[in-house]
Protein backbone atom coordinates (compact mmCIF):
# COMPACT_ATOMS: atom_id res chain seq x y z
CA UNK A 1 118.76 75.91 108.65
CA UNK A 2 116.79 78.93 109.70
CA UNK A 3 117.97 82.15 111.18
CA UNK A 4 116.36 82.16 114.43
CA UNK A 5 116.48 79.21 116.53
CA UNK A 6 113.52 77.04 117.67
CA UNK A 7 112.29 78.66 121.06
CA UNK A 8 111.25 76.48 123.00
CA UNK A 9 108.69 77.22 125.90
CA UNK A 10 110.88 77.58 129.05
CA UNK A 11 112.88 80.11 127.90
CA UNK A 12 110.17 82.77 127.02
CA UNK A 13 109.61 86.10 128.07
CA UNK A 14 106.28 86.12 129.73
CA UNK A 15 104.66 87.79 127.11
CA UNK A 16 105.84 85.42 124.75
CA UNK A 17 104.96 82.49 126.88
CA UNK A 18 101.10 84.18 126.84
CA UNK A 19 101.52 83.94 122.94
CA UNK A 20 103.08 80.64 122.61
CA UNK A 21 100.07 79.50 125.10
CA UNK A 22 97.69 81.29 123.07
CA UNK A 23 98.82 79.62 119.79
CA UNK A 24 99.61 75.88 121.15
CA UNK A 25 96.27 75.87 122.72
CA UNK A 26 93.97 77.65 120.50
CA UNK A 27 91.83 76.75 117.77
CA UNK A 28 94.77 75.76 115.65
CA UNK A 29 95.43 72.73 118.50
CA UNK A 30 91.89 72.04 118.05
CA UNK A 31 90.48 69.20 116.81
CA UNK A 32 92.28 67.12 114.42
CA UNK A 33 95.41 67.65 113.24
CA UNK A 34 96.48 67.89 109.79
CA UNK A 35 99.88 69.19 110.10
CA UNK A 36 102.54 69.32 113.28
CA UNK A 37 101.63 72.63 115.19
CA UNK A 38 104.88 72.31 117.48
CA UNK A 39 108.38 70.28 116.80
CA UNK A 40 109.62 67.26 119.68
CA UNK A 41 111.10 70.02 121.51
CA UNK A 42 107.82 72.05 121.92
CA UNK A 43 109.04 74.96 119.99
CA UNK A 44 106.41 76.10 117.37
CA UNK A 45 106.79 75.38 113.38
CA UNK A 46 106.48 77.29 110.49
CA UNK A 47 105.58 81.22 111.17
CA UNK A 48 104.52 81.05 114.68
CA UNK A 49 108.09 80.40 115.92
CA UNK A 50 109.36 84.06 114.80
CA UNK A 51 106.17 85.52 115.63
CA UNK A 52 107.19 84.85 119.59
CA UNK A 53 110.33 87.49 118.86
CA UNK A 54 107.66 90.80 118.77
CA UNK A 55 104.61 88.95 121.28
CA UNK A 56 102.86 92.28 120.51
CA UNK A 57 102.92 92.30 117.08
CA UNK A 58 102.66 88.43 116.85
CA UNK A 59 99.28 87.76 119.13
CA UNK A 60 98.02 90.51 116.28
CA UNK A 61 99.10 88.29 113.21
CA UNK A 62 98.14 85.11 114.90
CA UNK A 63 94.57 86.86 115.85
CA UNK A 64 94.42 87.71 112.03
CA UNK A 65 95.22 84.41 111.10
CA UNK A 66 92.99 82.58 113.17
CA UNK A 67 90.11 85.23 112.02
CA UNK A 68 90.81 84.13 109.13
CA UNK A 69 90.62 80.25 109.69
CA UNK A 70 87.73 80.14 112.37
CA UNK A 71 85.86 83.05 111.69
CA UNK A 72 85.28 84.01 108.33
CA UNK A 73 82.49 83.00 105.61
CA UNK A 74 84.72 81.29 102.88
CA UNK A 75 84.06 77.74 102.62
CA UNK A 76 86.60 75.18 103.91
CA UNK A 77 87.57 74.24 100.25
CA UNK A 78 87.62 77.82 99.38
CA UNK A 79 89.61 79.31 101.63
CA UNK A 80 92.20 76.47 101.21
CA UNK A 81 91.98 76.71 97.60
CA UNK A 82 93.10 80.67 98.19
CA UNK A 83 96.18 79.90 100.67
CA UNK A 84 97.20 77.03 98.33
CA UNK A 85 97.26 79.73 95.57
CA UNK A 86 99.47 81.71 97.64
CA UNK A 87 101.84 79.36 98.90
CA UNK A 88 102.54 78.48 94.94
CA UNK A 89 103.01 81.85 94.16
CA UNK A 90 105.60 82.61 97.09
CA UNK A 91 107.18 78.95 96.61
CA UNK A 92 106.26 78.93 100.30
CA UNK A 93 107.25 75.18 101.20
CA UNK A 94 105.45 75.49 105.19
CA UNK A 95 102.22 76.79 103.56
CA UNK A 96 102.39 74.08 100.90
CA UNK A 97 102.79 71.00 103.46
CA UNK A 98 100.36 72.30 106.10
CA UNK A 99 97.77 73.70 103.51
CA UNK A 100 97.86 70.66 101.30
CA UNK A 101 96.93 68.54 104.17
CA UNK A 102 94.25 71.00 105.26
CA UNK A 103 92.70 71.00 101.52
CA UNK A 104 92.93 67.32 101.71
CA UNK A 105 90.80 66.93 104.91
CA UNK A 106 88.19 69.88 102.87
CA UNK A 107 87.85 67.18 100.16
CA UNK A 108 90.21 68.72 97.64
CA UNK A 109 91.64 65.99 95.26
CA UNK A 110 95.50 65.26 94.08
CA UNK A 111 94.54 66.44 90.74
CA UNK A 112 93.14 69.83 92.44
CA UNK A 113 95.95 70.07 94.86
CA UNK A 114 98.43 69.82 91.47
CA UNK A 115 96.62 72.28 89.75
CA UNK A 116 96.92 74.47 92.95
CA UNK A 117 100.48 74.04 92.56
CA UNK A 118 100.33 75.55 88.95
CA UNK A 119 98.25 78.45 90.09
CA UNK A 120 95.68 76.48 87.55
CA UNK A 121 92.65 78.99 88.27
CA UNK A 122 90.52 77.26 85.56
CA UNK A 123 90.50 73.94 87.04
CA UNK A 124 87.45 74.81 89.17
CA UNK A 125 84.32 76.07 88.62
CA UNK A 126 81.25 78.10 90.59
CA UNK A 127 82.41 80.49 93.79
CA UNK A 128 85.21 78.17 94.07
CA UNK A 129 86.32 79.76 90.37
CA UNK A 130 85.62 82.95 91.59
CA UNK A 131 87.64 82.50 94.48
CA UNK A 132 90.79 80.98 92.24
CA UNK A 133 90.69 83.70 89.79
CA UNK A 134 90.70 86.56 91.97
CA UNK A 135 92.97 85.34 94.27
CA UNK A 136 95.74 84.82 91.19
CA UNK A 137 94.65 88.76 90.20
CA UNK A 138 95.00 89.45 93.61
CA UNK A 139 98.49 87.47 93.87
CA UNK A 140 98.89 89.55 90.59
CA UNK A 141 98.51 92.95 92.46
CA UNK A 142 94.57 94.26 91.44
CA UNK A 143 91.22 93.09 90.47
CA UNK A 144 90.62 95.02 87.38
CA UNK A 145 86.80 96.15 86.94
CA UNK A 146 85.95 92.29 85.49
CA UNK A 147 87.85 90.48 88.46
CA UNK A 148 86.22 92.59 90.66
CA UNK A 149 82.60 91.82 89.26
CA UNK A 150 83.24 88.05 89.23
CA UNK A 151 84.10 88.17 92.90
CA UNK A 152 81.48 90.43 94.09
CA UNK A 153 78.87 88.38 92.00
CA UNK A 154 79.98 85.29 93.71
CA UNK A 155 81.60 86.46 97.29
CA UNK A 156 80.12 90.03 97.91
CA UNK A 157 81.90 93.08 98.67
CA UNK A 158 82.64 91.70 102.68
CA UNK A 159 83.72 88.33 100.96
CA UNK A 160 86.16 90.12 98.40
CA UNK A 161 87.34 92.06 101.76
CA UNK A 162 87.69 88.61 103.44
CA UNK A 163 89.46 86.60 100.77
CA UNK A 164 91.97 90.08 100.19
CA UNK A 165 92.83 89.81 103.78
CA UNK A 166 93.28 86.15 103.28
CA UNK A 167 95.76 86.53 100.75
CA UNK A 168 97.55 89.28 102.24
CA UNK A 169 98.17 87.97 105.56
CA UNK A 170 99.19 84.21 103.98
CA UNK A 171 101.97 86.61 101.54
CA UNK A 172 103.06 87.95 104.88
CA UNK A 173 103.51 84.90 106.41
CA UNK A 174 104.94 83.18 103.10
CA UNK A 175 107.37 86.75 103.34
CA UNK A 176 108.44 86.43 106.68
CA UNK A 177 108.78 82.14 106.48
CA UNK A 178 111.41 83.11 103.50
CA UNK A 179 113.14 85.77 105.65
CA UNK A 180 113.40 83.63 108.42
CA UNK A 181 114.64 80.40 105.99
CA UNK A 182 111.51 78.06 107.48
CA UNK A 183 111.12 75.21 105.63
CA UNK A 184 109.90 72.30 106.28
């Protein structure tokens, strides 16, 4: 049971509504869907239902998060292979279910997806390697001088930026889903 209820659409402040709209029918509701964006009652899952509590501050970490998603250069596989990472390392049961069925639809296979799950950074190879093993130093709290060369080789310095802001807003999220008690 989580600590907030489900808000459901009717009952929102305006500004809320304008975020919940924003959300439901954004790029996220776009296209197909991997994972349930909203429950039967129309309330949203996961993080986006406590994000509607501070509109504000939610339409900024929603506009982060779909930055993220939709606008950055990380491949499909890669970026999923970096929120995977974090979701294991926060336990983060939300990030794990959507996520996992995201990677699948990227072409990431069950033995991937396990190794994901045991923050394996080794089991791929190429940028995708890169991408592993800096986000587990990240996850870690640094890139030392080596982690940072690996990434930069392989990412850039404005990919290392992207895939740091990648794994800091999915720890926020994974944060606040704990807070909260989302699961599943």
């Amino acid at each position: 049971m989580g600590r907030i209820p489900d808000l459901v659409p009717e009952r929102l402040s305006a500004d809320g509504r304008a975020l919940y709209d924003s959300i439901a029918s954004g790029p996220r509701a776009a296209g197909p869907q991997h994972f349930a964006l909203t429950n039967p009652d129309g309330s949203l899952r996961g993080p986006f239902n406590a994000m509607l509590l501070a509109p504000g501050l939610g339409a900024a970490l929603q506009d982060l998060g779909a930055a993220i998603r939709y606008r950055g250069t990380l491949t499909d596989r890669s970026r999923e292979i970096a929120i995977l990472l974090v979701a294991a390392r926060w336990d983060s049961a939300f990030e794990r279910e959507a996520h996992e069925a995201v990677g699948r639809a990227t072409g990431l296979a069950d033995d991937e997806l396990a190794a994901l799950r045991r923050e394996d950074a080794a089991a791929f190879a190429g940028v995708e390697g890169a991408v592993a093993r800096a986000t587990v130093a990240l996850l870690d709290g640094d890139l030392d001088d080596a982690a940072w060369a690996d990434a930069e080789e392989a990412l850039g310095a404005a990919g290392v930026l992207e895939l740091s802001t990648l794994v800091g807003y999915y720890a926020t999220l994974a944060l606040q889903l704990r807070v909260f008690r989302v699961g599943v």
